[in-house]
PDB file of N, CA and C in Angstrom:
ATOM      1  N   UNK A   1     -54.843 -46.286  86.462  1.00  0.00           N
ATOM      2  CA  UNK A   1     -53.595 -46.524  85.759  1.00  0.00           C
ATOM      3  C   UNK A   1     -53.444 -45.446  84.682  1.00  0.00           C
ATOM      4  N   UNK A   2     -52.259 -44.876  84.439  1.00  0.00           N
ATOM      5  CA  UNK A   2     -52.302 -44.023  83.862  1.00  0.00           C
ATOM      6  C   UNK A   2     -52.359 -44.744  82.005  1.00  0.00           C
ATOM      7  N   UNK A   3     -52.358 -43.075  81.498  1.00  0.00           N
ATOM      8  CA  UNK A   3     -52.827 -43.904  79.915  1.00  0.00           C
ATOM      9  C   UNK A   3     -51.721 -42.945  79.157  1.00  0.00           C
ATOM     10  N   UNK A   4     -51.605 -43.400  77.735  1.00  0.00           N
ATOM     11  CA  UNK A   4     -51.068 -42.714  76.879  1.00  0.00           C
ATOM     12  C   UNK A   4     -51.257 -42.689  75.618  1.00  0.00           C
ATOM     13  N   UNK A   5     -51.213 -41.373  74.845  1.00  0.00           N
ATOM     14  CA  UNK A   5     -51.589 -41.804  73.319  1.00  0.00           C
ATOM     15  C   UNK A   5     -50.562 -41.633  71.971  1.00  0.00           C
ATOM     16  N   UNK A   6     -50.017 -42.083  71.652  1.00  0.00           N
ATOM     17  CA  UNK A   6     -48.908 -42.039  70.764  1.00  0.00           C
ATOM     18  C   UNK A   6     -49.362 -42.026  69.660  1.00  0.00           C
ATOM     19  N   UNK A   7     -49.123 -40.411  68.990  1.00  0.00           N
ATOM     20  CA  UNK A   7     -49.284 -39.964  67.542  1.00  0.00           C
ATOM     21  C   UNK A   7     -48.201 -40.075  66.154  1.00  0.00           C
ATOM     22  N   UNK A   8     -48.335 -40.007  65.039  1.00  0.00           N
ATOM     23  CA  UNK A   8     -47.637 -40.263  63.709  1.00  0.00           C
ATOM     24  C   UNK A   8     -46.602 -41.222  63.617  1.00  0.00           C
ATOM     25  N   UNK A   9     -47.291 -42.733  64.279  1.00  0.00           N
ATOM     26  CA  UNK A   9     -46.407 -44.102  64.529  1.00  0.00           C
ATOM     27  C   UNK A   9     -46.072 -44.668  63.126  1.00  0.00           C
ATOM     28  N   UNK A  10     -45.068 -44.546  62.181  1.00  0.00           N
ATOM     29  CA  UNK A  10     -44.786 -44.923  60.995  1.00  0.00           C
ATOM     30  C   UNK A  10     -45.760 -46.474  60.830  1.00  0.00           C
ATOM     31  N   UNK A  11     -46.207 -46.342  59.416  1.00  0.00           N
ATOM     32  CA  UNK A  11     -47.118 -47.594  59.137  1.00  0.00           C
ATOM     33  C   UNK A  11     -46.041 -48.984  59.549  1.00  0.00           C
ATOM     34  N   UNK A  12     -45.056 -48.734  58.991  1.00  0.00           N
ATOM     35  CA  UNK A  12     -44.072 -50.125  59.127  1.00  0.00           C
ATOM     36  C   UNK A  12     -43.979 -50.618  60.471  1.00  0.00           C
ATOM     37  N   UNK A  13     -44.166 -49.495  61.423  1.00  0.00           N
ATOM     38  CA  UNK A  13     -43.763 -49.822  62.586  1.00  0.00           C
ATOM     39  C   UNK A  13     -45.005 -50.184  63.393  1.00  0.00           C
ATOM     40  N   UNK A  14     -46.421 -50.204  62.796  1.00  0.00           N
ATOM     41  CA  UNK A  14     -47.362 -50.456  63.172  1.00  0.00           C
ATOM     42  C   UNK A  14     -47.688 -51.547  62.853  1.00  0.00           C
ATOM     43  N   UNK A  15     -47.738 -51.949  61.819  1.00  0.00           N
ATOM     44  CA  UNK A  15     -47.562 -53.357  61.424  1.00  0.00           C
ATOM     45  C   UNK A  15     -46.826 -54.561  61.836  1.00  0.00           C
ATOM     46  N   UNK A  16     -45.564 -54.338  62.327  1.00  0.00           N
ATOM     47  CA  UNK A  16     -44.928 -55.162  63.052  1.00  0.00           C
ATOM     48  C   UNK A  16     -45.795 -55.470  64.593  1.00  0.00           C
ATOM     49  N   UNK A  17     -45.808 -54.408  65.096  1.00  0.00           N
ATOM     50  CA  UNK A  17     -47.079 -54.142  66.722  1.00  0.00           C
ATOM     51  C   UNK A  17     -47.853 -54.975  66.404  1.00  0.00           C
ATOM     52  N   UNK A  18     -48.533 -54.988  64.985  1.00  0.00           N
ATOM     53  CA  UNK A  18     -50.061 -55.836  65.209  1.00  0.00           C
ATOM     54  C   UNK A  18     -49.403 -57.198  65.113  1.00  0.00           C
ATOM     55  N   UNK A  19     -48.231 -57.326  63.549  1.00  0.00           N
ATOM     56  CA  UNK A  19     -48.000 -58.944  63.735  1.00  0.00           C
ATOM     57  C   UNK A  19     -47.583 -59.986  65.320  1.00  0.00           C
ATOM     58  N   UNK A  20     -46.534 -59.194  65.669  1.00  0.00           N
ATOM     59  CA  UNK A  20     -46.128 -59.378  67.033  1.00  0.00           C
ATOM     60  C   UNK A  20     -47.431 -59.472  68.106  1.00  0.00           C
ATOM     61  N   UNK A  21     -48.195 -58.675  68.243  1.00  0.00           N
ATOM     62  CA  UNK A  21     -49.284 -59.228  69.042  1.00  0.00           C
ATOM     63  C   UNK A  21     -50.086 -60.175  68.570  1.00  0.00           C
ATOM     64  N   UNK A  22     -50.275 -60.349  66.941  1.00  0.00           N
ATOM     65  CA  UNK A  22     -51.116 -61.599  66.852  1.00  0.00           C
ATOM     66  C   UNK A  22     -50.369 -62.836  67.451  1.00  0.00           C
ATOM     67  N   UNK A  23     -49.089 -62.727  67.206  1.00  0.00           N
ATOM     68  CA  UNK A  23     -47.861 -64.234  67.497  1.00  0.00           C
ATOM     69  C   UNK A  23     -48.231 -63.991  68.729  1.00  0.00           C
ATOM     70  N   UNK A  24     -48.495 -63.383  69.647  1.00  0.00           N
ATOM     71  CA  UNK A  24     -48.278 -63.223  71.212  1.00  0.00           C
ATOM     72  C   UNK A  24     -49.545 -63.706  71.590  1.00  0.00           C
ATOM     73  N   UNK A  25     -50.579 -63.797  70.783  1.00  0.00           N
ATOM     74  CA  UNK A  25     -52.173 -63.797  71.126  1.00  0.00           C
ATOM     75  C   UNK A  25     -52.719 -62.394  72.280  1.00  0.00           C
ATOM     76  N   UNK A  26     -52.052 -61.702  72.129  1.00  0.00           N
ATOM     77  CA  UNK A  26     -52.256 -60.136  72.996  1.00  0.00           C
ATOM     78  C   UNK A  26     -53.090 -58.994  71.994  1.00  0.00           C
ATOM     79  N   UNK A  27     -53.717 -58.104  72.616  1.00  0.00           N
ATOM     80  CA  UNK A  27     -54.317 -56.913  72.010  1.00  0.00           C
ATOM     81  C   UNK A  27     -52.950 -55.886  71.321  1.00  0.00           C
ATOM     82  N   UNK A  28     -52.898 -55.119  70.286  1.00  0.00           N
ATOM     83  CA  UNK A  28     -52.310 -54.282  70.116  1.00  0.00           C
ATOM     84  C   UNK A  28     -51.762 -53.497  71.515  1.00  0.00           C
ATOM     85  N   UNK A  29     -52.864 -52.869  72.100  1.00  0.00           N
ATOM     86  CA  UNK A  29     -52.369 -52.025  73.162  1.00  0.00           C
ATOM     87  C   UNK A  29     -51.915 -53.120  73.964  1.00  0.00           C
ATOM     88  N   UNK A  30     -52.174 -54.274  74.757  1.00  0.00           N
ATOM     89  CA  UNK A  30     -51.106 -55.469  75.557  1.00  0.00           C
ATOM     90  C   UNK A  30     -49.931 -55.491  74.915  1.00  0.00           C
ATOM     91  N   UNK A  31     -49.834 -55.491  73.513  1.00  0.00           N
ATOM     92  CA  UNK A  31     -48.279 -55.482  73.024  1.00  0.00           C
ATOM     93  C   UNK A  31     -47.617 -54.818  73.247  1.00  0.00           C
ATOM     94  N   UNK A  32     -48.142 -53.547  72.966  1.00  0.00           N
ATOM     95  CA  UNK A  32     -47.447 -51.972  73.574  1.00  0.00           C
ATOM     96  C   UNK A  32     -46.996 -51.924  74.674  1.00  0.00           C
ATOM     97  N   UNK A  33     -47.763 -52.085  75.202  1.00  0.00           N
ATOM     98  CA  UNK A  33     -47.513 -52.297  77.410  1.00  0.00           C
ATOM     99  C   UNK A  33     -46.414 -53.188  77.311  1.00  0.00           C
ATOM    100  N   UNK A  34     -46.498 -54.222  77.008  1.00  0.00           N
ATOM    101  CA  UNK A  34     -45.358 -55.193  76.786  1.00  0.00           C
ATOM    102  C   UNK A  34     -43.986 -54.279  76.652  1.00  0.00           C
ATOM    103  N   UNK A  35     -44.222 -53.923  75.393  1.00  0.00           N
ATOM    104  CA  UNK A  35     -42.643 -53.594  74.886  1.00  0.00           C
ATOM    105  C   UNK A  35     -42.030 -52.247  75.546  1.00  0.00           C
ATOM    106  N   UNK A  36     -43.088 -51.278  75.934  1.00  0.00           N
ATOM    107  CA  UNK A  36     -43.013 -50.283  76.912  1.00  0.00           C
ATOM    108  C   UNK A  36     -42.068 -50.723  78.260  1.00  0.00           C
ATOM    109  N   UNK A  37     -42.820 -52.007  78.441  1.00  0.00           N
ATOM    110  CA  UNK A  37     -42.134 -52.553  79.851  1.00  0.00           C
ATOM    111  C   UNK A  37     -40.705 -53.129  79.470  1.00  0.00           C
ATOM    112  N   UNK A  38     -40.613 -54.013  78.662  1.00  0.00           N
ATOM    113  CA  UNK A  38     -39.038 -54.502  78.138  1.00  0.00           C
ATOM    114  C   UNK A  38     -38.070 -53.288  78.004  1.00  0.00           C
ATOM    115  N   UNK A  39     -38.845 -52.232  77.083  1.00  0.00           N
ATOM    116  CA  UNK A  39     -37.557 -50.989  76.876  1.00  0.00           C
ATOM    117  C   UNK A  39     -37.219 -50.279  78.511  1.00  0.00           C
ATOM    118  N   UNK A  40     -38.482 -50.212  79.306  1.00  0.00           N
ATOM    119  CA  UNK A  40     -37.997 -49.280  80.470  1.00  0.00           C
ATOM    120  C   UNK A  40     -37.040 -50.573  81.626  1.00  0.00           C
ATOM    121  N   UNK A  41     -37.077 -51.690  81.537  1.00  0.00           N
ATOM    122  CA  UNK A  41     -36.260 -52.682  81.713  1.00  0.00           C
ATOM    123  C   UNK A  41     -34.859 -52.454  81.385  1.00  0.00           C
ATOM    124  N   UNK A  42     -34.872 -52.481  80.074  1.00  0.00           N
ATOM    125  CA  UNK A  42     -33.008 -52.485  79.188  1.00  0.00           C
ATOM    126  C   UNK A  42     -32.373 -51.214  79.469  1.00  0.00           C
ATOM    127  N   UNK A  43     -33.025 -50.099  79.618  1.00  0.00           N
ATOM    128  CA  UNK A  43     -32.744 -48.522  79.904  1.00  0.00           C
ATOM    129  C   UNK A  43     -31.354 -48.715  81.153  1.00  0.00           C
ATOM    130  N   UNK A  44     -30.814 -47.906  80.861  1.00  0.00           N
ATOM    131  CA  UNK A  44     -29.645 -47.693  81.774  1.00  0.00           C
ATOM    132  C   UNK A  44     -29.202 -46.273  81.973  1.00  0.00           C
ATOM    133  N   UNK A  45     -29.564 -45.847  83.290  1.00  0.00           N
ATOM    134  CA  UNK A  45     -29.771 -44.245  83.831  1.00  0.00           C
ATOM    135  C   UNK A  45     -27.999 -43.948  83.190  1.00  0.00           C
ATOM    136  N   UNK A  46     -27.821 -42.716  82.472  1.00  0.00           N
ATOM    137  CA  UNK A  46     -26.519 -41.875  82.084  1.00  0.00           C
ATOM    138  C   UNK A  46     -25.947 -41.922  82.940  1.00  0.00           C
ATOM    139  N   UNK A  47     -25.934 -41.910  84.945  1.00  0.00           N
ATOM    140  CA  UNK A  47     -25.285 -42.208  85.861  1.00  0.00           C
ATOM    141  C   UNK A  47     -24.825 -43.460  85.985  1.00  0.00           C
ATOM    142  N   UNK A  48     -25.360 -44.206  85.616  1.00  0.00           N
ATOM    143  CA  UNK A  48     -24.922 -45.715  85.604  1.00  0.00           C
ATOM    144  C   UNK A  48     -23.521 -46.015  84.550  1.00  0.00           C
ATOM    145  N   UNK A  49     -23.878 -45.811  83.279  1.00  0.00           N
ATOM    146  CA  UNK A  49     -23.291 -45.529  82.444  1.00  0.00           C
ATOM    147  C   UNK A  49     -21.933 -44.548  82.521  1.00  0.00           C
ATOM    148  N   UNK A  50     -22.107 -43.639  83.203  1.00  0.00           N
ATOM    149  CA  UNK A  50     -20.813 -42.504  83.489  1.00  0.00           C
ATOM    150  C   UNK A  50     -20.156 -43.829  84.426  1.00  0.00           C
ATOM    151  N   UNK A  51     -20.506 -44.250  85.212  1.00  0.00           N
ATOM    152  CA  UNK A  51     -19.805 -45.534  86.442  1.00  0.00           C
ATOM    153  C   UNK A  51     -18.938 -46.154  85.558  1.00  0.00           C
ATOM    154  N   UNK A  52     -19.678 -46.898  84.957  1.00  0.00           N
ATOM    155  CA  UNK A  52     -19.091 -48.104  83.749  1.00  0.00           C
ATOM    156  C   UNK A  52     -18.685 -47.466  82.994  1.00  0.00           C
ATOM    157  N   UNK A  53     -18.148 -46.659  82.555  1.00  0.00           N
ATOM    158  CA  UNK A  53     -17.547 -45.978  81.584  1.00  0.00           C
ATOM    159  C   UNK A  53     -15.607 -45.420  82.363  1.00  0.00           C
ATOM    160  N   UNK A  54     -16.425 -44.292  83.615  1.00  0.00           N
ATOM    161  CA  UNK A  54     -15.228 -44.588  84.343  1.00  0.00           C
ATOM    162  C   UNK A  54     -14.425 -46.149  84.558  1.00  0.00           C
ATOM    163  N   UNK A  55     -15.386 -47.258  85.225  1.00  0.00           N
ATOM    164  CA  UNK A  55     -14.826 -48.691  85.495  1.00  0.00           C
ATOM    165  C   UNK A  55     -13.905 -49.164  84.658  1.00  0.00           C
ATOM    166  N   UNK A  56     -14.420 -49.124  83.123  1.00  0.00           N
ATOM    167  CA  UNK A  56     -13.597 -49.582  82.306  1.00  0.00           C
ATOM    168  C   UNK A  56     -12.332 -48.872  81.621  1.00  0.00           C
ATOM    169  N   UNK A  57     -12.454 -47.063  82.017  1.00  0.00           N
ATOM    170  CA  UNK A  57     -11.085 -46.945  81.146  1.00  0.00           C
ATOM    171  C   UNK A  57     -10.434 -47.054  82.371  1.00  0.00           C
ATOM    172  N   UNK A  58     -10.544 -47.257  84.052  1.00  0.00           N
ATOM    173  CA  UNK A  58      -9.597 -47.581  85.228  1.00  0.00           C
ATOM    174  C   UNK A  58      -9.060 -48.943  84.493  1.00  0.00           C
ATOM    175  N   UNK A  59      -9.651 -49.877  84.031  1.00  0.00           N
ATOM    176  CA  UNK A  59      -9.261 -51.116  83.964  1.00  0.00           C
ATOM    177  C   UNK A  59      -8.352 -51.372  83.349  1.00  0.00           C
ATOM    178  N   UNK A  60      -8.818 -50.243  82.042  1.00  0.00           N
ATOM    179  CA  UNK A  60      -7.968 -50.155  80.924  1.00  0.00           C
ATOM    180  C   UNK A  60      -6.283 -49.407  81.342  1.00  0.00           C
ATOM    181  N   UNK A  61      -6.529 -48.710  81.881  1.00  0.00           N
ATOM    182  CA  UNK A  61      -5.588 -48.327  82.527  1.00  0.00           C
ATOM    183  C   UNK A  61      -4.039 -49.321  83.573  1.00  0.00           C
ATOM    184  N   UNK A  62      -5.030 -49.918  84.115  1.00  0.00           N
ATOM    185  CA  UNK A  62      -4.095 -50.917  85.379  1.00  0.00           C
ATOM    186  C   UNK A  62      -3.778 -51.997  83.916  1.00  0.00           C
ATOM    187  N   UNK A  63      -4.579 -52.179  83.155  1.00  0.00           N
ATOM    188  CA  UNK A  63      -3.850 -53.282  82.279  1.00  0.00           C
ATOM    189  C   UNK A  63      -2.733 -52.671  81.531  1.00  0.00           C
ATOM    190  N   UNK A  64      -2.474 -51.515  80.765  1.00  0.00           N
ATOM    191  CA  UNK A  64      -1.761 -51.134  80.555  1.00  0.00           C
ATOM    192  C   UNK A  64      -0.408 -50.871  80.974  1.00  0.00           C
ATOM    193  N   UNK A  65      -0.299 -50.312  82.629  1.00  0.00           N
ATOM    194  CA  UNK A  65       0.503 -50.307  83.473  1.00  0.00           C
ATOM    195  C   UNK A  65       1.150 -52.013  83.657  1.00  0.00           C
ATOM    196  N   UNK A  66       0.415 -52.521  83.609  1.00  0.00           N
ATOM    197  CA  UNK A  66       1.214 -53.918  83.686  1.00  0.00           C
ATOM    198  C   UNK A  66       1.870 -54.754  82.893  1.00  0.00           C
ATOM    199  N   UNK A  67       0.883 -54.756  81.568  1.00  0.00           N
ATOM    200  CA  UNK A  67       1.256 -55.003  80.284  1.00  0.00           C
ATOM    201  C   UNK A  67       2.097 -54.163  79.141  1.00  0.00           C
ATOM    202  N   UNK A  68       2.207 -53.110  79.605  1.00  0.00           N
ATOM    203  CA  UNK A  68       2.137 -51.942  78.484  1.00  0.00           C
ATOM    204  C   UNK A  68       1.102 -52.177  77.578  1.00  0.00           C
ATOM    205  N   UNK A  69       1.084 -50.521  77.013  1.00  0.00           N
ATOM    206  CA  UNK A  69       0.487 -50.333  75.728  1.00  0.00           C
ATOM    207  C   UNK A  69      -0.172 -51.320  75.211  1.00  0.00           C
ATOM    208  N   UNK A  70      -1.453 -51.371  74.782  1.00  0.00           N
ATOM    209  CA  UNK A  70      -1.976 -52.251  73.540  1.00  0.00           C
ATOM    210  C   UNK A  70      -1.506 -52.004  72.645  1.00  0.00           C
ATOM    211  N   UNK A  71      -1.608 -53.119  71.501  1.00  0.00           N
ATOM    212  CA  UNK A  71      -1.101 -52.931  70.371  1.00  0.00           C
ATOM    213  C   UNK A  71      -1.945 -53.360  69.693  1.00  0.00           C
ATOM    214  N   UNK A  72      -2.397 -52.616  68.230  1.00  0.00           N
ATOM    215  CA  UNK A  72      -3.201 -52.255  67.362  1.00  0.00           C
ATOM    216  C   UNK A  72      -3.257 -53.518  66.214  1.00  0.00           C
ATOM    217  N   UNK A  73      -4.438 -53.792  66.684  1.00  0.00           N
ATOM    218  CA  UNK A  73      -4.516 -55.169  66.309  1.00  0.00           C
ATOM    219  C   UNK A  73      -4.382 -55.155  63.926  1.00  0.00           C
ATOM    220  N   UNK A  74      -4.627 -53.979  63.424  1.00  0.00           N
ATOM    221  CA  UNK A  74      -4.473 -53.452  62.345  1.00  0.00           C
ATOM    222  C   UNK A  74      -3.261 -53.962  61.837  1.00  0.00           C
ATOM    223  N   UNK A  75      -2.439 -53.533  62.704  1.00  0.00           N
ATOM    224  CA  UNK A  75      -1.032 -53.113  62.519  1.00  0.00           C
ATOM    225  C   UNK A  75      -0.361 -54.775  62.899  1.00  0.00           C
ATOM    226  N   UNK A  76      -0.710 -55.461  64.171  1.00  0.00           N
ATOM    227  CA  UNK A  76      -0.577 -57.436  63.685  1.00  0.00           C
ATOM    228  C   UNK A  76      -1.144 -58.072  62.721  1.00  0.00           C
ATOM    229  N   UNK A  77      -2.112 -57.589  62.130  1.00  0.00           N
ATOM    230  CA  UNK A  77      -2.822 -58.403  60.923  1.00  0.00           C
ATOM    231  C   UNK A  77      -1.968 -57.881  59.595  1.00  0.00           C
ATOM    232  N   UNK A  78      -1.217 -56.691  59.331  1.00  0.00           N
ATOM    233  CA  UNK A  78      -0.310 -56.262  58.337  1.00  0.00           C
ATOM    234  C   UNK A  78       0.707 -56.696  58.514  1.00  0.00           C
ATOM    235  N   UNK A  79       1.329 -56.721  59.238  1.00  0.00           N
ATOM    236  CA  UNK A  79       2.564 -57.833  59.995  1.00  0.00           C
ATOM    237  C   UNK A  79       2.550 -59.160  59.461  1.00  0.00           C
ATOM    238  N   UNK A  80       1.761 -59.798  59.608  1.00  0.00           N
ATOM    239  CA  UNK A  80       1.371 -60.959  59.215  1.00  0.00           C
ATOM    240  C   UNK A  80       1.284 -61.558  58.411  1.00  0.00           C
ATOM    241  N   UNK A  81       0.684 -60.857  56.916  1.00  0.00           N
ATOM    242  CA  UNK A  81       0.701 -60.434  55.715  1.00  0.00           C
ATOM    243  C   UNK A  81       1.610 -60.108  54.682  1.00  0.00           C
ATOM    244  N   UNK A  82       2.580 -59.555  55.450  1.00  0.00           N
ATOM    245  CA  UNK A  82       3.401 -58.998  54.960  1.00  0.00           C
ATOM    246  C   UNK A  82       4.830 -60.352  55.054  1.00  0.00           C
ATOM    247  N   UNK A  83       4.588 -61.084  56.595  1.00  0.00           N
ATOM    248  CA  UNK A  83       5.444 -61.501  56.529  1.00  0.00           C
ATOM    249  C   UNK A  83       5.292 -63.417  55.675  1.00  0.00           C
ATOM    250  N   UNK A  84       4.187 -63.446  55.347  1.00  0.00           N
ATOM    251  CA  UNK A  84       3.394 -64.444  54.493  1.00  0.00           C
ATOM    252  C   UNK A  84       3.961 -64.082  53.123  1.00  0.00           C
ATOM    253  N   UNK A  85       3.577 -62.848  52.691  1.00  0.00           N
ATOM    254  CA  UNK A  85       3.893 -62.336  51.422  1.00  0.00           C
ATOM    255  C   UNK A  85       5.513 -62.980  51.193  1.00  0.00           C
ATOM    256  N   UNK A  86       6.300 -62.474  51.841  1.00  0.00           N
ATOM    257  CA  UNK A  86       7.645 -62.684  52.163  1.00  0.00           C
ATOM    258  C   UNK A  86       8.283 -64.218  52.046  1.00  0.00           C
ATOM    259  N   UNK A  87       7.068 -64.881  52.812  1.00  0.00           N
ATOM    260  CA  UNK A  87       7.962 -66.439  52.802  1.00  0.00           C
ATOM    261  C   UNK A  87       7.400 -67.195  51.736  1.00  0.00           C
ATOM    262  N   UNK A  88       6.354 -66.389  50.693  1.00  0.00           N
ATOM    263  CA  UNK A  88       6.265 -67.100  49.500  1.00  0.00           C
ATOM    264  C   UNK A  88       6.660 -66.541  48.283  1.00  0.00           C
ATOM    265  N   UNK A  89       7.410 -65.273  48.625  1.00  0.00           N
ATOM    266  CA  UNK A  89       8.349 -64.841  47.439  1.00  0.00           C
ATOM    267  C   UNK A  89       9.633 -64.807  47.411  1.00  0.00           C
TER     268      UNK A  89
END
């Protein structure tokens, strides 16, 4: 199995490793492996990402075409405000 050695690991961030493995009842290095494995888990290849990125401004798109334009939700919350201001002066 391959190995690895990870140099100038900030103290803070070492400390958390050990607390977290004591809560886990695991070795330091089992913790590591652990969280090694969770991050290469959550990872999402830049190709994936370019997909879903295209997916959603298409979406954004066909909603627009149907709905028109969004409208800037800034600009309803000043609206709003303004027209509050109004019905109590």
């Amino acid at each position: 199995m391959p190995s690895l050695t990870v140099r100038n690991i900030p103290a803070e961030v070492m400390q958390k490793i050990r607390e977290a493995a004591a809560d886990e009842r695991r070795s330091v290095n089992a913790e590591v492996v652990h969280l090694l494995e969770q991050a290469a888990r959550q990872r999402i290849p830049s190709a994936d990402l370019d997909k879903l990125y295209r997916k959603i401004r298409a979406s954004r798109r066909a909603i627009a075409r149907r709905h028109g334009p969004a409208t800037d939700s800034a600009e309803l919350v000043r609206q709003m405000r303004e027209g509050r201001a109004k019905a109590r002066g």
